[in-house]
PDB file of N, CA and C in Angstrom:
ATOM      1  N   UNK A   1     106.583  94.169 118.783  1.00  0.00           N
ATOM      2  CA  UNK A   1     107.557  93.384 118.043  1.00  0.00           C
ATOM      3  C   UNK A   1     106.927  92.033 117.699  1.00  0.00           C
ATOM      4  N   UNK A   2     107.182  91.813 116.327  1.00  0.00           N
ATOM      5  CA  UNK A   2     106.052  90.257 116.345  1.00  0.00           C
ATOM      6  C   UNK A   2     107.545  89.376 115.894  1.00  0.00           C
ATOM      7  N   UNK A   3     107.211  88.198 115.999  1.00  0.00           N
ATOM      8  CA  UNK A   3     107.951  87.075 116.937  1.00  0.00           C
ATOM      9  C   UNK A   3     109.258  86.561 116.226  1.00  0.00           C
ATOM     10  N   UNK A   4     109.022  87.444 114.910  1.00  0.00           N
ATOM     11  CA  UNK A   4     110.321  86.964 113.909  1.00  0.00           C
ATOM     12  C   UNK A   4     110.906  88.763 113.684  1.00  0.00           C
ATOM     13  N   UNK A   5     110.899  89.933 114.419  1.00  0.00           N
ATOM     14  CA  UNK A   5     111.531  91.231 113.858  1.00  0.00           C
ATOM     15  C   UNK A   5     112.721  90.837 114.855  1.00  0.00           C
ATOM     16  N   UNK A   6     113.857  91.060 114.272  1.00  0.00           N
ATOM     17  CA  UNK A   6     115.185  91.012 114.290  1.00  0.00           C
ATOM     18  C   UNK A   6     115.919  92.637 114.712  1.00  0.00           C
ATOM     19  N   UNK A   7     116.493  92.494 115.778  1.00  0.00           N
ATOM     20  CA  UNK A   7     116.740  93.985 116.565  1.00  0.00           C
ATOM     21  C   UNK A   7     118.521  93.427 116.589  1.00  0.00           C
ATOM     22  N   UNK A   8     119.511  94.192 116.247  1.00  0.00           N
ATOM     23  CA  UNK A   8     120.911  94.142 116.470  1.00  0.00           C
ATOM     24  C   UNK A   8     121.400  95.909 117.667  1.00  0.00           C
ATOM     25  N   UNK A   9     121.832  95.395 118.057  1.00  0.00           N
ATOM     26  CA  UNK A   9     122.626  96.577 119.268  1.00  0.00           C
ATOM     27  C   UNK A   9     124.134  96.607 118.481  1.00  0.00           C
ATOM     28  N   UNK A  10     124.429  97.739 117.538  1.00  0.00           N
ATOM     29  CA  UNK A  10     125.745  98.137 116.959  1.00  0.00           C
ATOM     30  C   UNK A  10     126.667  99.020 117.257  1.00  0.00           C
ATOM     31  N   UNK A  11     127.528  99.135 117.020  1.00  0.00           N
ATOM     32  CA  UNK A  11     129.227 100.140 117.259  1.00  0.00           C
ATOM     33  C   UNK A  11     129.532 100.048 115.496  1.00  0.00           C
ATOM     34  N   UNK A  12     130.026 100.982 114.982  1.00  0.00           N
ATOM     35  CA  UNK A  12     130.133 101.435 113.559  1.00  0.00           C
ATOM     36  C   UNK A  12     131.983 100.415 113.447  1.00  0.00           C
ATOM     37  N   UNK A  13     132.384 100.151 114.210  1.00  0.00           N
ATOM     38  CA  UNK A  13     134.101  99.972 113.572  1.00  0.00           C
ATOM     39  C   UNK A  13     134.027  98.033 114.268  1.00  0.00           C
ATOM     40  N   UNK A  14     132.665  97.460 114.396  1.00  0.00           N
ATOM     41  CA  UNK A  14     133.000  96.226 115.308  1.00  0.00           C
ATOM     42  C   UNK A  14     132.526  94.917 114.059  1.00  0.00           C
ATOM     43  N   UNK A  15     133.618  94.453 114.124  1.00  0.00           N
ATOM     44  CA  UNK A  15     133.747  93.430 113.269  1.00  0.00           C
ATOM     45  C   UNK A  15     132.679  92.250 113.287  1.00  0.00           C
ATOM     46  N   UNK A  16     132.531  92.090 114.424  1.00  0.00           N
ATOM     47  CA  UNK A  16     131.157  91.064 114.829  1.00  0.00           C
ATOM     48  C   UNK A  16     130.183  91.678 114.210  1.00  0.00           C
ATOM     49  N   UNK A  17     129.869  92.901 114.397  1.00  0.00           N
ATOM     50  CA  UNK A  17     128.498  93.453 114.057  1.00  0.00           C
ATOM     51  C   UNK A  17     128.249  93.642 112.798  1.00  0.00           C
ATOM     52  N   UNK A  18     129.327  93.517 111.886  1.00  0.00           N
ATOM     53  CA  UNK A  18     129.026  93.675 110.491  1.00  0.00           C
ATOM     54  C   UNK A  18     128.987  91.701 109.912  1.00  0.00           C
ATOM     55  N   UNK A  19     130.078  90.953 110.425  1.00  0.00           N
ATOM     56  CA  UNK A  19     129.945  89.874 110.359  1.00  0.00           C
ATOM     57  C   UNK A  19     128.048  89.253 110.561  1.00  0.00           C
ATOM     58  N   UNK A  20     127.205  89.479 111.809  1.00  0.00           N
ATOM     59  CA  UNK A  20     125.939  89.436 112.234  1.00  0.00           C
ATOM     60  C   UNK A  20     124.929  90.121 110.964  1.00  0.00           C
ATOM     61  N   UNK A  21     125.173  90.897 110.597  1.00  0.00           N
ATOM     62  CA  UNK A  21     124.408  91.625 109.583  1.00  0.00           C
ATOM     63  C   UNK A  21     124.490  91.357 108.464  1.00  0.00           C
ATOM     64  N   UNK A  22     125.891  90.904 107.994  1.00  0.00           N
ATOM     65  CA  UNK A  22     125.894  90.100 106.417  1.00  0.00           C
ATOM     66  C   UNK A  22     124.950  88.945 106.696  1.00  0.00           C
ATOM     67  N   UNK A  23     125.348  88.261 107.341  1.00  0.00           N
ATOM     68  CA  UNK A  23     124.560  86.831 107.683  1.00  0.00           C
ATOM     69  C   UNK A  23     122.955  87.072 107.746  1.00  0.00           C
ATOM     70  N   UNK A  24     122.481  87.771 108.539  1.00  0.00           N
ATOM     71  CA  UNK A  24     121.279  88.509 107.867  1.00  0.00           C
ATOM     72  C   UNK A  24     120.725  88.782 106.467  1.00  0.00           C
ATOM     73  N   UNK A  25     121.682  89.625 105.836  1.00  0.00           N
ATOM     74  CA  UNK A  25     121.488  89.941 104.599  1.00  0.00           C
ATOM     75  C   UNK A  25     121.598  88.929 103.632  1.00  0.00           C
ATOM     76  N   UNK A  26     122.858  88.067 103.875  1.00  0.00           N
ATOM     77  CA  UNK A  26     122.261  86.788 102.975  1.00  0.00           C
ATOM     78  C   UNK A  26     121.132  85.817 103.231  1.00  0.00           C
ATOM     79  N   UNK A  27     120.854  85.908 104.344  1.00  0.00           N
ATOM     80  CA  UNK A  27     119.380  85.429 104.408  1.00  0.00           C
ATOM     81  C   UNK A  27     118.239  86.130 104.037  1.00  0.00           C
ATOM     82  N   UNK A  28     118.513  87.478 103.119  1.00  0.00           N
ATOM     83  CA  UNK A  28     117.315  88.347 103.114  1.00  0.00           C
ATOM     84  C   UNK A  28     116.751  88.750 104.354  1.00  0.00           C
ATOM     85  N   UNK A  29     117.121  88.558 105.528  1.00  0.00           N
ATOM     86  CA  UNK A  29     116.013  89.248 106.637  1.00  0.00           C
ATOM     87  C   UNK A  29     116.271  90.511 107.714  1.00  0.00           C
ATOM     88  N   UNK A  30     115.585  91.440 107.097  1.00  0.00           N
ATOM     89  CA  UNK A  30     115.498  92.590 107.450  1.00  0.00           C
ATOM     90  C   UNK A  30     115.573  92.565 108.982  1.00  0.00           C
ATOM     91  N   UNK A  31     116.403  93.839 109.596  1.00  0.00           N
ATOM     92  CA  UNK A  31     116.577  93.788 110.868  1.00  0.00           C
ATOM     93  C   UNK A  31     116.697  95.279 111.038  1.00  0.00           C
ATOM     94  N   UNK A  32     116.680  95.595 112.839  1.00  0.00           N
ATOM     95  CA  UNK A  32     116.318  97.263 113.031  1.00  0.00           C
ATOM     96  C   UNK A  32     117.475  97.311 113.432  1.00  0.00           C
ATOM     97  N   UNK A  33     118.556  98.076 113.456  1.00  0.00           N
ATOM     98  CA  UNK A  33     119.867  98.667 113.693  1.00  0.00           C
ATOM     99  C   UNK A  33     119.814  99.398 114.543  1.00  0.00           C
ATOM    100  N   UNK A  34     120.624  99.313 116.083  1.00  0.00           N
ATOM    101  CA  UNK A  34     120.451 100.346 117.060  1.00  0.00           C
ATOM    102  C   UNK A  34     121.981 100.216 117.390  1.00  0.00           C
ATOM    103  N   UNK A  35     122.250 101.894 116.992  1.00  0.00           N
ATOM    104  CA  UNK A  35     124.158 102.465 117.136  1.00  0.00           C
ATOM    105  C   UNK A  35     124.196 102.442 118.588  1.00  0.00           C
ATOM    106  N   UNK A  36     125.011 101.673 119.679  1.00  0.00           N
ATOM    107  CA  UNK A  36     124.938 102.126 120.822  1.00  0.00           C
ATOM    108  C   UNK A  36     126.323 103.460 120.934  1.00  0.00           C
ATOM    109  N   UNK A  37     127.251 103.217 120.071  1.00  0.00           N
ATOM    110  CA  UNK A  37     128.610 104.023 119.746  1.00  0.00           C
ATOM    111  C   UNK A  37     128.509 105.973 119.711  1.00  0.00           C
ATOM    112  N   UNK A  38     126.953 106.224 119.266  1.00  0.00           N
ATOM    113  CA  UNK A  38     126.795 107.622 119.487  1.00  0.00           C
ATOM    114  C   UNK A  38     126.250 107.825 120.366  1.00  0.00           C
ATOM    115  N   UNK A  39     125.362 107.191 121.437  1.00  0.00           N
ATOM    116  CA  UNK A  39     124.825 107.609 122.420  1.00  0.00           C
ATOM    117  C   UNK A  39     124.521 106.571 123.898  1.00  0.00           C
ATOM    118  N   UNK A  40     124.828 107.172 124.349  1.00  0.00           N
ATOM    119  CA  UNK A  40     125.172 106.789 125.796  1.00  0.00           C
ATOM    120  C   UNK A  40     124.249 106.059 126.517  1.00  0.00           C
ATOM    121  N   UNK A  41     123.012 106.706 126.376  1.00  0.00           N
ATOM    122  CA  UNK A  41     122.050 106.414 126.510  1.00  0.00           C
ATOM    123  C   UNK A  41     121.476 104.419 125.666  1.00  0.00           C
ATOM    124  N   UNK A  42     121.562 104.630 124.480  1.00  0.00           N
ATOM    125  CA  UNK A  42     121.315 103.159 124.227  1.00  0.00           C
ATOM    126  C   UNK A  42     122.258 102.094 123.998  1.00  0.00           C
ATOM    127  N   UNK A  43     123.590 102.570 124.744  1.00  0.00           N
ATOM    128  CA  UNK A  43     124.365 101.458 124.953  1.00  0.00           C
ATOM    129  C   UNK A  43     123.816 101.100 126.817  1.00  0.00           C
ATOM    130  N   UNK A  44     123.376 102.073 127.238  1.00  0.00           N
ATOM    131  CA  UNK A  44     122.576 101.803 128.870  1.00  0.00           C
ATOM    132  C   UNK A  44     121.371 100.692 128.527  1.00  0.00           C
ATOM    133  N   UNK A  45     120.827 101.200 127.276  1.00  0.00           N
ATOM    134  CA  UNK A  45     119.298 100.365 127.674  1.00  0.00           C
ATOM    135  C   UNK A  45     119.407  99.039 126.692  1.00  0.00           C
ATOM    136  N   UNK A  46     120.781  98.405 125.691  1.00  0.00           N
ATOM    137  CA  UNK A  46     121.213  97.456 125.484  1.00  0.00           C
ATOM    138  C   UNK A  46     121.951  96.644 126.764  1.00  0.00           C
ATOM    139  N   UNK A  47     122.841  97.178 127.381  1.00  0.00           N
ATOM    140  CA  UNK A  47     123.218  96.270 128.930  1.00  0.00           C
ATOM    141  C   UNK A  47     122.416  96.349 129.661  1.00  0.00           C
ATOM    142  N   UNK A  48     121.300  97.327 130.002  1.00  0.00           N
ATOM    143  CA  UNK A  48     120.042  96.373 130.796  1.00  0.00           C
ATOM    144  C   UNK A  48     119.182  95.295 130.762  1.00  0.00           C
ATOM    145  N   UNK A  49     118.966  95.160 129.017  1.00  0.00           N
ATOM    146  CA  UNK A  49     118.398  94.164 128.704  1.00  0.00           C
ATOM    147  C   UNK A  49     118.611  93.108 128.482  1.00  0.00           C
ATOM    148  N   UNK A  50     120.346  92.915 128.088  1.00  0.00           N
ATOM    149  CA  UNK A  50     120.779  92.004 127.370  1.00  0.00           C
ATOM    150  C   UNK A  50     121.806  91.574 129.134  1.00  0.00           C
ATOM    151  N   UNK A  51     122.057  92.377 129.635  1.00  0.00           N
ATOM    152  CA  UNK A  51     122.978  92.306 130.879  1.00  0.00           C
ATOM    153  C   UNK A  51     124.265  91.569 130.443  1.00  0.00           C
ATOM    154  N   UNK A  52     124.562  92.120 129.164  1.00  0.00           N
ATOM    155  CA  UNK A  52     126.120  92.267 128.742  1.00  0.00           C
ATOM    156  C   UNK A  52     126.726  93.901 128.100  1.00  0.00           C
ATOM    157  N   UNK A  53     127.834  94.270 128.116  1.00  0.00           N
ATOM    158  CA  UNK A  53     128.387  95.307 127.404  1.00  0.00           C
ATOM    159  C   UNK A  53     128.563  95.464 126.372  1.00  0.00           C
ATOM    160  N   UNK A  54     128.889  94.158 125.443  1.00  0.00           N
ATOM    161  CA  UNK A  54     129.632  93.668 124.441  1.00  0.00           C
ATOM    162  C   UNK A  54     128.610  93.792 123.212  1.00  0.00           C
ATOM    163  N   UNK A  55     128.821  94.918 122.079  1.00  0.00           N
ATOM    164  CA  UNK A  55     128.788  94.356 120.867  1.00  0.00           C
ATOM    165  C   UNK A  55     128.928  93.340 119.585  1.00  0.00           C
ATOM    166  N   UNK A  56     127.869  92.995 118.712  1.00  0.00           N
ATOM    167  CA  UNK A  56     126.694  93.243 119.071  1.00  0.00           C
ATOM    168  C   UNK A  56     125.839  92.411 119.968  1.00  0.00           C
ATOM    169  N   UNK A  57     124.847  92.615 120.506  1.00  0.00           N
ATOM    170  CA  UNK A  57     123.718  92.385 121.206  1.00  0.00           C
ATOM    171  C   UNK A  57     122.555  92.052 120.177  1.00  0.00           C
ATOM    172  N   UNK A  58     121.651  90.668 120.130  1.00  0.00           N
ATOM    173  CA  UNK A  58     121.013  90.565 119.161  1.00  0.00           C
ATOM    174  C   UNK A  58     119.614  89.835 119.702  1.00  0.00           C
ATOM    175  N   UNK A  59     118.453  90.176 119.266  1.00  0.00           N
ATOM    176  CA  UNK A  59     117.043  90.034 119.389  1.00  0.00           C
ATOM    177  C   UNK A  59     116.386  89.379 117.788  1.00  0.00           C
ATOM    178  N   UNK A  60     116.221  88.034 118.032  1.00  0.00           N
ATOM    179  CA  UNK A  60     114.811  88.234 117.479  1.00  0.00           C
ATOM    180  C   UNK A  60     113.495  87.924 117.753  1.00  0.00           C
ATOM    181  N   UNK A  61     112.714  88.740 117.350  1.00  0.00           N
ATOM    182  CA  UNK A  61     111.492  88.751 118.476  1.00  0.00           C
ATOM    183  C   UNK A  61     111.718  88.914 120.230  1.00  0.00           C
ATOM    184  N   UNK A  62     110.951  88.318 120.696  1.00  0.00           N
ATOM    185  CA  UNK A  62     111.475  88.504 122.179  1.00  0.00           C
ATOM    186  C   UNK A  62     112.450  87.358 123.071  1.00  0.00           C
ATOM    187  N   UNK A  63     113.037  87.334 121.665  1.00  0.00           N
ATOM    188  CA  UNK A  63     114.641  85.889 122.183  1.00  0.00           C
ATOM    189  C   UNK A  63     115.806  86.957 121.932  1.00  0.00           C
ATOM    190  N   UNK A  64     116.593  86.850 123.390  1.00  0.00           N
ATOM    191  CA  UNK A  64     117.667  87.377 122.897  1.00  0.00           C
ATOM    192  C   UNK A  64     118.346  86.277 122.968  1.00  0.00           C
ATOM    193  N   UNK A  65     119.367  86.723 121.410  1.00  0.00           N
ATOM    194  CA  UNK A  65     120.090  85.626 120.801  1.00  0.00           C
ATOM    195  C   UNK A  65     121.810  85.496 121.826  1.00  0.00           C
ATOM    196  N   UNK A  66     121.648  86.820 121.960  1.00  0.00           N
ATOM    197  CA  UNK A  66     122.965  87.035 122.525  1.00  0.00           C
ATOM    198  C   UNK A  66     123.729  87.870 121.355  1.00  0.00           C
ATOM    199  N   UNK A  67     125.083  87.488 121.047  1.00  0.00           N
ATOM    200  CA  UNK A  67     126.505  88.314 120.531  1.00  0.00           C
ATOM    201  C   UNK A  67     126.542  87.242 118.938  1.00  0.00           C
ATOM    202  N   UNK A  68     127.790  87.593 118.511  1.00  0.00           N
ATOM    203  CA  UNK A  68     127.743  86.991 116.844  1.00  0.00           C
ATOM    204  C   UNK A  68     128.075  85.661 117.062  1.00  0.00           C
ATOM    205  N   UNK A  69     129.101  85.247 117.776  1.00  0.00           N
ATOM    206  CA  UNK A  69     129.579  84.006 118.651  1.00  0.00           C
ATOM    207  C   UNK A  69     128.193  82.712 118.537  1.00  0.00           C
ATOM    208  N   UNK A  70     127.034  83.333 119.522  1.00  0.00           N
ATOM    209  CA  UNK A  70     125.879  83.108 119.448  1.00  0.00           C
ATOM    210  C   UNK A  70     124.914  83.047 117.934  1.00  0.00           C
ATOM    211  N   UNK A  71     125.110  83.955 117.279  1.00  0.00           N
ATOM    212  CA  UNK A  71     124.620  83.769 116.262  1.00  0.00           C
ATOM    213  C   UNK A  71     124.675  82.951 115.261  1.00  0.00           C
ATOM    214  N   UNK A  72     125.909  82.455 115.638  1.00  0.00           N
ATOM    215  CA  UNK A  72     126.492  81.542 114.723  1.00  0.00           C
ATOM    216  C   UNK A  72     126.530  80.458 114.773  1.00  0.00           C
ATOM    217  N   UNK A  73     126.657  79.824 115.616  1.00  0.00           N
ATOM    218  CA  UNK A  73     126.107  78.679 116.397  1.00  0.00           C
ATOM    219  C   UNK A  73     124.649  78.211 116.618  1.00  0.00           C
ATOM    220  N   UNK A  74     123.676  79.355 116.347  1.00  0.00           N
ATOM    221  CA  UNK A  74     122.644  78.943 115.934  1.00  0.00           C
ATOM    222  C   UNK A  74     122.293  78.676 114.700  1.00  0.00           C
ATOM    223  N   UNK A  75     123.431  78.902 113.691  1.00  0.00           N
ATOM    224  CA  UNK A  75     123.320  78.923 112.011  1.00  0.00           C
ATOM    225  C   UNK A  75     123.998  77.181 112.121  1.00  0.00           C
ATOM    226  N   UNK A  76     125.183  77.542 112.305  1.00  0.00           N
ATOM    227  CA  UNK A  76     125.595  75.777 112.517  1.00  0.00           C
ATOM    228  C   UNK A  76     124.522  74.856 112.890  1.00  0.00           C
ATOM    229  N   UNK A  77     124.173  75.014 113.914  1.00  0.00           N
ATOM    230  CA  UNK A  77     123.054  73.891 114.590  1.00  0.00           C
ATOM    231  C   UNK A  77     121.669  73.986 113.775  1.00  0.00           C
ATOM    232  N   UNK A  78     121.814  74.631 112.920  1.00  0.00           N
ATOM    233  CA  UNK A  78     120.414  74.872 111.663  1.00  0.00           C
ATOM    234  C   UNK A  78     119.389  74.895 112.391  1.00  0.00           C
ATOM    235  N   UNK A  79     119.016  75.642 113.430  1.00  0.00           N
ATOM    236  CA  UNK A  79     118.214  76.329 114.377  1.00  0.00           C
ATOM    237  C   UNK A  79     118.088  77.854 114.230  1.00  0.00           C
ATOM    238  N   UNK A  80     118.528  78.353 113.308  1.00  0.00           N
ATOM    239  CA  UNK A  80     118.656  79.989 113.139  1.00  0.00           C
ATOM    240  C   UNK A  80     117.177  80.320 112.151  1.00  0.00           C
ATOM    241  N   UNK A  81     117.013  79.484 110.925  1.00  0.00           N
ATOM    242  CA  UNK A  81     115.901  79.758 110.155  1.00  0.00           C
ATOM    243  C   UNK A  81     114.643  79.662 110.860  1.00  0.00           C
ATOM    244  N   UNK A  82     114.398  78.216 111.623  1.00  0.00           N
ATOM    245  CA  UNK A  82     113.630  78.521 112.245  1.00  0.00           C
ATOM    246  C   UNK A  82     112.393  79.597 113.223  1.00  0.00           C
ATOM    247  N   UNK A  83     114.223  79.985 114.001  1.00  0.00           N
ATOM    248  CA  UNK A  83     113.955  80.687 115.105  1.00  0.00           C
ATOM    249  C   UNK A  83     112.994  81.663 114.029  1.00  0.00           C
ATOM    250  N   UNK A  84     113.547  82.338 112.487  1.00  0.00           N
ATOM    251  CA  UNK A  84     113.763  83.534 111.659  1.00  0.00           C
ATOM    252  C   UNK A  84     112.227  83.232 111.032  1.00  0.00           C
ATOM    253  N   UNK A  85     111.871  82.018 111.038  1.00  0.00           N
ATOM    254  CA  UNK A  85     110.586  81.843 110.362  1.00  0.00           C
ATOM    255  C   UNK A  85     110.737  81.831 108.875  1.00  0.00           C
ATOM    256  N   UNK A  86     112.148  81.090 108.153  1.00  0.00           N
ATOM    257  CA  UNK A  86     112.464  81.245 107.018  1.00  0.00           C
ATOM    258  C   UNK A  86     112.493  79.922 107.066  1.00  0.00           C
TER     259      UNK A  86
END
């Protein structure tokens, strides 16, 4: 993973997670989408890493950002491009 790829942990019906991903998309920056909602399995290996339950779960590079809450607050504090290398 190099230091600006952008990883989201998703559920298909969660309002945060589409909120997190527009915000993305109007920034242009591509991100890898992982459904934890079909399999069991990578909603396990999103709460190990992130050591929360809660959708979404967000990475970029090897920062986890945390949830959309988080995300957003790094957009306010105009610390988000940075982090994004934009």
């Amino acid at each position: 993973m190099s230091a600006h790829d952008v990883v989201i942990y998703t559920t298909r019906i969660c309002p945060y997670c589409v909120a997190a991903k527009r915000l993305f998309d109007s920034k242009k920056v591509s991100y890898k989408e992982i459904r934890v909602d079909t399999e069991a399995d990578l909603r396990q290996e999103m709460m190990r890493k992130s050591g929360r339950q809660t959708v979404p779960q967000i990475w970029i590079g090897d920062t986890h950002v945390g949830g959309c809450d988080d995300l957003m607050a790094l957009e306010r504090a105009k610390k988000l491009d940075g982090m994004l290398g934009i």
